[in-house]
Protein backbone atom coordinates (compact mmCIF):
# COMPACT_ATOMS: atom_id res chain seq x y z
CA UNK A 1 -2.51 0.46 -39.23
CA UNK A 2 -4.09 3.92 -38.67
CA UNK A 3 -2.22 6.61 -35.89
CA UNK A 4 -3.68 8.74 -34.16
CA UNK A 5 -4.50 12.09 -34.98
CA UNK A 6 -2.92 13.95 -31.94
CA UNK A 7 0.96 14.71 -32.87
CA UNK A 8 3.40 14.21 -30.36
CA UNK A 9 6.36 16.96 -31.26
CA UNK A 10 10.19 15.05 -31.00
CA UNK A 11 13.09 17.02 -32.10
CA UNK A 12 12.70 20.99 -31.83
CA UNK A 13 12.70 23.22 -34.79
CA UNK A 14 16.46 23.15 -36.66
CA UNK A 15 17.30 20.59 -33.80
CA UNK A 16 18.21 23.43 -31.78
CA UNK A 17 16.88 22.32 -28.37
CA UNK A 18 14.90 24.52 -25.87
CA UNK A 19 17.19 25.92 -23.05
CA UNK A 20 14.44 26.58 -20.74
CA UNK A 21 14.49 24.37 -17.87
CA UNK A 22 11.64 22.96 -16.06
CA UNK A 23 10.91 24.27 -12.79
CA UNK A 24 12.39 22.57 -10.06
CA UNK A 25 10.82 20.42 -8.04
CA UNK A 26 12.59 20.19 -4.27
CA UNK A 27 10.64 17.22 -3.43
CA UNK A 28 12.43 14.44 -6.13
CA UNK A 29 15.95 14.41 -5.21
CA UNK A 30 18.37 12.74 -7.80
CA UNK A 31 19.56 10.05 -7.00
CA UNK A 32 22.71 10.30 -9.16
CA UNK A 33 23.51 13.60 -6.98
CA UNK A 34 25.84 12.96 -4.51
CA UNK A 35 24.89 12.76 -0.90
CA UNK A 36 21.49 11.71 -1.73
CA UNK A 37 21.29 8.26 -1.46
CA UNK A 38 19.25 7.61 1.52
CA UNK A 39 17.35 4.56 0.20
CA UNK A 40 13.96 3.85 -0.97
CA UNK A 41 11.71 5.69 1.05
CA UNK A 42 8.38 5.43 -0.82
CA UNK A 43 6.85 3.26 -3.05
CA UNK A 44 7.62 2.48 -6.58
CA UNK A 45 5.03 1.87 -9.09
CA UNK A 46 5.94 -1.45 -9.20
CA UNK A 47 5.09 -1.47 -5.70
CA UNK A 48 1.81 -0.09 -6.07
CA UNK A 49 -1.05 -2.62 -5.03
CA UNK A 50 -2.86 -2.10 -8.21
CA UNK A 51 -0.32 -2.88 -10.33
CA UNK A 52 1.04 -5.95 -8.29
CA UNK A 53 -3.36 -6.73 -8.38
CA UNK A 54 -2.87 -6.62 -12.27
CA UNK A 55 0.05 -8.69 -12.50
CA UNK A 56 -0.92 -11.50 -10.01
CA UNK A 57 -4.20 -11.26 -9.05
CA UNK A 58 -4.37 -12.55 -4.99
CA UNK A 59 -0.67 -14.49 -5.52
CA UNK A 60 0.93 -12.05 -3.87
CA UNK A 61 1.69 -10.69 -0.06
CA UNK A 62 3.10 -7.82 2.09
CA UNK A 63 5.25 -8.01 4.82
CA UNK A 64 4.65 -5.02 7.37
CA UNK A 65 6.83 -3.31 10.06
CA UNK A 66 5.07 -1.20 12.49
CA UNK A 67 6.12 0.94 15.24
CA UNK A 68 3.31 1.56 17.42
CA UNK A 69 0.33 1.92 14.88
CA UNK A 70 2.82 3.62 11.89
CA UNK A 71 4.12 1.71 9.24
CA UNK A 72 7.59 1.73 9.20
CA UNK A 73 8.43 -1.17 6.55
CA UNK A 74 7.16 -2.66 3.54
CA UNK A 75 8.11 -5.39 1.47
CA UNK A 76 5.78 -7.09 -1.38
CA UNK A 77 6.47 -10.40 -2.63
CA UNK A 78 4.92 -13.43 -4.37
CA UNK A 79 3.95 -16.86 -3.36
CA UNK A 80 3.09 -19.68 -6.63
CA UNK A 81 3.82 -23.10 -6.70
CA UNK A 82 6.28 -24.35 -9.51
CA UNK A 83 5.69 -28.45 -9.52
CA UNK A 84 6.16 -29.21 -6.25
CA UNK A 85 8.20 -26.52 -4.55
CA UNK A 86 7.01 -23.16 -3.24
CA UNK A 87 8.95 -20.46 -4.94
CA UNK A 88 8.74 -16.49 -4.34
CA UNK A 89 9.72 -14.41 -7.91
CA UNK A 90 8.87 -10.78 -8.96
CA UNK A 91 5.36 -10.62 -10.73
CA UNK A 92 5.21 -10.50 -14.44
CA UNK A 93 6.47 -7.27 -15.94
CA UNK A 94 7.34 -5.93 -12.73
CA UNK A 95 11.41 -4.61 -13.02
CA UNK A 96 11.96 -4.32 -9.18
CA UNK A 97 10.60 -4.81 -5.85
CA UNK A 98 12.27 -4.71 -2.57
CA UNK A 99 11.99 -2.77 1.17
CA UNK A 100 10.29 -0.04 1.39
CA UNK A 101 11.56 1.98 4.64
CA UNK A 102 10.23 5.00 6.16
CA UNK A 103 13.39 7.43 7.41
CA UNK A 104 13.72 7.68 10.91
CA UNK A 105 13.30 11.07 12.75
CA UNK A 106 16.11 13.25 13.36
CA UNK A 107 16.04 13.38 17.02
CA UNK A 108 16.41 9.50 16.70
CA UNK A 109 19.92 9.36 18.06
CA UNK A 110 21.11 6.08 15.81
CA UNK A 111 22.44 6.51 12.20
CA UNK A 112 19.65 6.02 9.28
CA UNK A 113 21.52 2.66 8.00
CA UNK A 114 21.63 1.01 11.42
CA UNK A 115 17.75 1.62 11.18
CA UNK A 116 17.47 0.55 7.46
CA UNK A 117 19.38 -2.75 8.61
CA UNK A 118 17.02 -3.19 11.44
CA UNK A 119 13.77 -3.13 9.59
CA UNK A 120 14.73 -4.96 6.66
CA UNK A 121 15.91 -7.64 9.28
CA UNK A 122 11.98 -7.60 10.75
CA UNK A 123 10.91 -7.84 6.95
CA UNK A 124 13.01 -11.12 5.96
CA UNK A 125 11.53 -12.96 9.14
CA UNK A 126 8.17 -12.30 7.79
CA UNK A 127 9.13 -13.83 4.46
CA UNK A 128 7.80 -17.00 3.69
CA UNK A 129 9.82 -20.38 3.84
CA UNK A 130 9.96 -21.88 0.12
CA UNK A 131 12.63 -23.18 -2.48
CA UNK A 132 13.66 -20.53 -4.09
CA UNK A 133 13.35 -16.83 -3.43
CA UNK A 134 14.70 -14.15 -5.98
CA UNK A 135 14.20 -10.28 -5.97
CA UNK A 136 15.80 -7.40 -8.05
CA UNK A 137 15.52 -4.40 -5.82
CA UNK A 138 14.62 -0.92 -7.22
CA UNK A 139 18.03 1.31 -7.01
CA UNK A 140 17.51 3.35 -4.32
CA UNK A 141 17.80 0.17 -1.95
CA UNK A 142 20.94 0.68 -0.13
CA UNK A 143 23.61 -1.26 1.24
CA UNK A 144 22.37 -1.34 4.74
CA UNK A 145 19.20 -3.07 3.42
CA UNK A 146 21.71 -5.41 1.29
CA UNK A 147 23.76 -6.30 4.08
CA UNK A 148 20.33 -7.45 6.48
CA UNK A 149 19.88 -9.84 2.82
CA UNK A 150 23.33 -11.53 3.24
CA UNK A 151 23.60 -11.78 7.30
CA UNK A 152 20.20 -13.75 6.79
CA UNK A 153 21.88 -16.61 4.29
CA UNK A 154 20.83 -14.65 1.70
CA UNK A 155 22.79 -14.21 -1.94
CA UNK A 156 23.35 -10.71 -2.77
CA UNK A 157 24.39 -9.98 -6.70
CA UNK A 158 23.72 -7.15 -8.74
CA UNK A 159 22.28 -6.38 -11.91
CA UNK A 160 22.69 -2.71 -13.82
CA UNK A 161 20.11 0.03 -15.67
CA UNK A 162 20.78 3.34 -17.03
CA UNK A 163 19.71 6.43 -15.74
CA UNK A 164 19.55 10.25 -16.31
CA UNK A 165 18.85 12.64 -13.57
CA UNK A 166 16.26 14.89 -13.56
CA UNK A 167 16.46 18.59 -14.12
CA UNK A 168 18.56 18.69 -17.20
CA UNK A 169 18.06 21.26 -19.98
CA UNK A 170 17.13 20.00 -23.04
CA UNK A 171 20.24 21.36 -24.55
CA UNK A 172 22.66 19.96 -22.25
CA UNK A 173 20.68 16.52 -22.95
CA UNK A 174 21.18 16.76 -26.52
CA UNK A 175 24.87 17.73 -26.25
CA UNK A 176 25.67 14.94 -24.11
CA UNK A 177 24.35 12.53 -26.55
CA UNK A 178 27.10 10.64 -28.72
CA UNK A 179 27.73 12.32 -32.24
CA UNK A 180 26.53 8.96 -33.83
CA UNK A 181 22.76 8.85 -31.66
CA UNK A 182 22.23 12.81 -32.37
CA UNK A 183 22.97 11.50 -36.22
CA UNK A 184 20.14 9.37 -35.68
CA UNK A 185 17.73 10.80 -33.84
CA UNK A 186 18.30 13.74 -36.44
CA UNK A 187 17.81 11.70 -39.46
CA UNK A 188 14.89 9.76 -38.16
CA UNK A 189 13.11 12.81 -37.46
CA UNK A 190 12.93 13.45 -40.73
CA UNK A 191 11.21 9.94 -41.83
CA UNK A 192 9.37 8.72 -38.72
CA UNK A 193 6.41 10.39 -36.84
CA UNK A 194 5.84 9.50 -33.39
CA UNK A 195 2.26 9.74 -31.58
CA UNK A 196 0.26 8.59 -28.96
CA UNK A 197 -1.52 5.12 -29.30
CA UNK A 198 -4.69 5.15 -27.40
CA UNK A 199 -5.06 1.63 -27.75
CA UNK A 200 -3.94 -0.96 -25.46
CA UNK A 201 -4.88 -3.67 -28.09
CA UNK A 202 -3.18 -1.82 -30.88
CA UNK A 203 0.04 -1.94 -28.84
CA UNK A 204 -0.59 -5.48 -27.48
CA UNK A 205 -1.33 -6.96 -31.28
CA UNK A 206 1.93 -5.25 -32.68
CA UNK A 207 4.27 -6.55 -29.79
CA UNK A 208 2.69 -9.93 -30.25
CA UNK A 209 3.31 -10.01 -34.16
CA UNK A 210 6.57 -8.57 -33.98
CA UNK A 211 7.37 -11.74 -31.69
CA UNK A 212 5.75 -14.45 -33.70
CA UNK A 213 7.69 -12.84 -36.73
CA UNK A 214 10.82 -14.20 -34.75
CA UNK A 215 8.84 -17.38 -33.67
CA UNK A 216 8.75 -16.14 -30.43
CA UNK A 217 6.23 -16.22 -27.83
CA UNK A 218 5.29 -13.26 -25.05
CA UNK A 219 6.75 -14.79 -22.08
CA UNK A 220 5.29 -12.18 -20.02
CA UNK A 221 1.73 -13.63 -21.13
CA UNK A 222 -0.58 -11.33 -23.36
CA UNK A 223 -4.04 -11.29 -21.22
CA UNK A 224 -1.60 -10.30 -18.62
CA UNK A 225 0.36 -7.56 -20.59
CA UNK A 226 -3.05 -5.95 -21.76
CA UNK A 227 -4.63 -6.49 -17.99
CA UNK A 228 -1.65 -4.27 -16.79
CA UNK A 229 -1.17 -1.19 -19.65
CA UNK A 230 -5.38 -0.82 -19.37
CA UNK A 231 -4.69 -0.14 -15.98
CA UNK A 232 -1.59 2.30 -16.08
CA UNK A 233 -3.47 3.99 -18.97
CA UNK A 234 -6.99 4.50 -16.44
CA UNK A 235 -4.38 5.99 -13.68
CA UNK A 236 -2.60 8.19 -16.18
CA UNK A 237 0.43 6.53 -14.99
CA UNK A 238 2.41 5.82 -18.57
CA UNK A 239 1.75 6.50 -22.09
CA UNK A 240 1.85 4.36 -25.28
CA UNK A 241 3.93 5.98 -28.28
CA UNK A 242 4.13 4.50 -32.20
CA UNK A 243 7.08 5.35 -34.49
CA UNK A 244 5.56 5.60 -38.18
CA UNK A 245 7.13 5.52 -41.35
CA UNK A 246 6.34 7.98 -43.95
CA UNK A 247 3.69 5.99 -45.26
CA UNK A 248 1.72 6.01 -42.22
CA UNK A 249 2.61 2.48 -41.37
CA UNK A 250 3.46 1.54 -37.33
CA UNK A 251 7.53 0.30 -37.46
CA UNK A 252 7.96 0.72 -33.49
CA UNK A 253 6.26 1.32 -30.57
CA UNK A 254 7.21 1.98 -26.69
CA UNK A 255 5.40 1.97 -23.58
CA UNK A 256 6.22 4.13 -20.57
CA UNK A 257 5.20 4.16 -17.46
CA UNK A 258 6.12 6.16 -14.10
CA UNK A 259 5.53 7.24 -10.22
CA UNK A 260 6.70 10.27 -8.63
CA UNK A 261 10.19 9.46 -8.93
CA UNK A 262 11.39 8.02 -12.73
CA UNK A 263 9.65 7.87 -15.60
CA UNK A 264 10.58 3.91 -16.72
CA UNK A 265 11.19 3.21 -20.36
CA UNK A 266 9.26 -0.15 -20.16
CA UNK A 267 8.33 -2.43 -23.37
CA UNK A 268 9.74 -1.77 -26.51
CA UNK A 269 8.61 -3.58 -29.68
CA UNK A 270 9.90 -3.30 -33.92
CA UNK A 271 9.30 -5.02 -37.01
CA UNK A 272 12.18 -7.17 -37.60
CA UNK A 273 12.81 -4.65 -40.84
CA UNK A 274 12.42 -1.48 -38.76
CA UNK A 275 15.12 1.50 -39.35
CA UNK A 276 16.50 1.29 -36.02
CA UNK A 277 15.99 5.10 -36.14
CA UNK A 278 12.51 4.61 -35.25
CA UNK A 279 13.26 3.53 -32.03
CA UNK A 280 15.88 5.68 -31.09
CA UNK A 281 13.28 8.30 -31.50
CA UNK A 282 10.94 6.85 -29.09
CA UNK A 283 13.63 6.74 -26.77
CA UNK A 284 14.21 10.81 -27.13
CA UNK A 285 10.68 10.92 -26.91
CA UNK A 286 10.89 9.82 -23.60
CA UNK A 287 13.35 11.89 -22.35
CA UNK A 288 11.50 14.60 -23.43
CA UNK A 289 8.67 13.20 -21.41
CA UNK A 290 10.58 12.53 -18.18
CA UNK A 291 12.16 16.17 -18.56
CA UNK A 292 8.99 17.65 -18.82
CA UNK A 293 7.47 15.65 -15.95
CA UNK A 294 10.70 16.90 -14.01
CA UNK A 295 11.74 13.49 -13.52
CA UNK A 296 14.47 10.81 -13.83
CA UNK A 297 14.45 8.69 -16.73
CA UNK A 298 15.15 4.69 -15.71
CA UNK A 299 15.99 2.36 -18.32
CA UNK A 300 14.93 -0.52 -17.23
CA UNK A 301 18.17 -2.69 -16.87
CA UNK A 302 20.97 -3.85 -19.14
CA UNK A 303 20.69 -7.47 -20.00
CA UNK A 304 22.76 -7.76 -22.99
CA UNK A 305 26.42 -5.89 -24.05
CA UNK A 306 24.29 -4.24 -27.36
CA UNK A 307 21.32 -2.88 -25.35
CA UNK A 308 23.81 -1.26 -23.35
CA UNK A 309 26.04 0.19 -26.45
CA UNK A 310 22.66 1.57 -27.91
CA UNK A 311 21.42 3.29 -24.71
CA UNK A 312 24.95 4.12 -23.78
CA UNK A 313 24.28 6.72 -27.30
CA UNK A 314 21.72 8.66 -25.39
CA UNK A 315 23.91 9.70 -21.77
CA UNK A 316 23.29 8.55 -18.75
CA UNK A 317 25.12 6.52 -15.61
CA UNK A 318 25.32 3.47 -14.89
CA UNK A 319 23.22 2.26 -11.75
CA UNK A 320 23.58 -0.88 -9.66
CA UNK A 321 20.13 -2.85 -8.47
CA UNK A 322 20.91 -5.43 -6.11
CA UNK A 323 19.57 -8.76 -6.52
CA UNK A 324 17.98 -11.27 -3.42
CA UNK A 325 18.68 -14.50 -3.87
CA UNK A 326 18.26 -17.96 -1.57
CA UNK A 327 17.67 -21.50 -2.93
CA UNK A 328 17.28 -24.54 -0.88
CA UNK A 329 19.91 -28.10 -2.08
CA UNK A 330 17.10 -29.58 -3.05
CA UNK A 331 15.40 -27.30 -5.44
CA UNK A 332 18.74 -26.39 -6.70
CA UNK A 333 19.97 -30.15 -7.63
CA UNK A 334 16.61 -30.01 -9.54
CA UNK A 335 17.20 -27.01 -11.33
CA UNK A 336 20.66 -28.29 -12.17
CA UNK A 337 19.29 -31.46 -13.25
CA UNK A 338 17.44 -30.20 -15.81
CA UNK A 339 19.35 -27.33 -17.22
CA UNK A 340 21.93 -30.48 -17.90
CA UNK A 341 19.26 -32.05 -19.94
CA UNK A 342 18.28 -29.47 -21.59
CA UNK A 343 21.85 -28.90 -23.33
CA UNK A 344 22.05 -32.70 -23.83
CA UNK A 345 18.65 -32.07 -25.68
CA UNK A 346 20.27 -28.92 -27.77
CA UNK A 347 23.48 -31.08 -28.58
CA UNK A 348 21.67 -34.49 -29.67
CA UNK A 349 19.39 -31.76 -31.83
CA UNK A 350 22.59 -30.35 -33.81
CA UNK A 351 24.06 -34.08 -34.04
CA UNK A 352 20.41 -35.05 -35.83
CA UNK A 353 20.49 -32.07 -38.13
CA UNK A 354 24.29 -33.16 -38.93
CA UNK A 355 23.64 -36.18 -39.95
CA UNK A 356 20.71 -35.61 -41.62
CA UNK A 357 21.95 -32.31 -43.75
CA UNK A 358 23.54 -33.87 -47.40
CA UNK A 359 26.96 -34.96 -48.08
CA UNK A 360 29.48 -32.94 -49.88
């Protein structure tokens, strides 16, 4: 597989990093800095109506707060049938949704959270009835919004991602990376290339094959996948980078996208034999992005304990997302039902392959 023939520079000359920091940028306030945590005032990309559009087509809704004729409130969410129950889930490849909530004004005379609590109240009535409703809400969703969630016999959890703040020197990044992950990053420099792929298929094909070489499928669907990254490509709103070996061949790629706010560190896809080097520079590849773009790198949740050791290597904090949750009995004796047969199914499989493996 060809790259392109636009290089995108990784580590700085010697590895000693630039100490010129990018110009500030008063409007994108961190929300790892203290005092700043007002909640999510504006949407996300994920909240974008082109990119739900991509991801669901017409399956999906808004629920609107008004005050007069301004928009006060938002919430997106989705509306599918799954056998015979009505169920509400976040679109494919969308991380987070939640409120949106426009800040009050300052002559308002109540405190912001009361108002927060208020609206998202208004929002949750507008929701529709169905089986099973689950959200992940994007970080800056605050506790006033989660507490409206649980007085409405909703379950509240929460889920984790990694994030590093905007406005950070290149130098201070790279010093606050472990000794073992600069190691890395330094050696893989020195074997792997990383460049832009134009090429939505390109990227598509390679994440597909790098599944199938696991017997894996793309859960996220592959029409769907290429629908989206087309589209976030056309608004300039993410990039597509390849990690190549020495011999030109394509061992990882990543693709990013981002809003005003983070840059998100979105799919990630290797050859089963791929250096893990070769992705640890696409991941300093996108902090370099996300410092240059003067904003906050977000990646993208924590599901397992070695996802988080790896990115743990590169800084960061850890940052809760809250997670919307209500189920009706019925739906849930279902889905209890048959997550019992399924493990009766796993455990008569292993008894088969017992029997049938030779004696000793």
């Amino acid at each position: 597989m060809k790259r392109e023939s636009a290089p995108v520079v990784i580590v700085p000359a010697s590895l000693k990093p630039r100490t010129v920091k990018p110009p500030p940028d008063k409007t994108l306030e961190s929300v790892l800095r203290p005092g700043s945590y007002v909640g999510l005032t504006e949407r996300s990309i994920f909240h974008e109506p082109w990119w739900l559009n991509a991801t669901m087509g017409e399956n999906w809704h808004m629920a609107v707060v008004k005050t007069g004729d301004e928009i006060v409130g938002e919430m997106p969410y989705t509306l599918t049938r799954k056998g015979l129950w009505r169920v509400s889930y976040l679109p494919p490849l969308t991380r987070t949704l939640g409120p949106v909530i426009k800040r009050q004004s300052a002559d308002a005379g109540g405190p912001e959270w009361c108002h927060r609590l208020d609206v998202t109240r208004e929002l949750i009535a507008q929701l529709p009835k169905c089986a099973h409703f689950q959200q992940i809400a994007d970080p800056l969703v605050s506790e006033a919004e989660a507490a409206a969630f649980s007085l409405n016999g909703f379950k509240v959890s929460v889920q984790f991602t990694l994030k590093l703040p905007a406005g950070v020197d290149e130098e201070t990044v790279w010093r606050r990376l472990r000794c073992n992950t600069r190691n890395r990053v330094r050696r893989s420099s020195e074997r792997f290339v990383v460049q832009e792929i134009a090429s939505v298929e390109v990227f598509v094909q390679f994440y597909d094959s790098n599944l199938a070489a696991r017997e894996l499928d793309n859960v996220y669907g592959s029409t769907i996948m290429l629908r989206l990254l087309t589209e976030v490509l056309r608004r300039d709103a993410g990039t597509i980078l390849g990690s190549f070996d020495s011999d030109g061949s394509l061992t990882a790629a990543t693709a990013l996208v981002w809003d005003r706010a983070n840059v998100y560190y979105f799919l990630t896809t290797r050859k089963a034999n791929a250096h893990s080097g070769a992705v640890a520079l696409l991941v300093w590849q996108a902090m370099k992005i996300a410092r240059e773009r003067n904003l906050e790198i977000d990646f993208d949740g924590v599901s397992t304990a070695g996802i988080l050791q790896f990115l743990a290597g590169f800084g960061g904090q850890l940052v809760r997302r809250y997670v919307f949750e209500r189920m009706r009995a019925d739906f849930a004796i279902y889905r209890g039902a048959r997550a019992r047969s399924r493990e009766l199914a796993k455990f008569a499989r292993r008894i088969d392959v017992k029997k049938s493996a030779p004696a000793e």
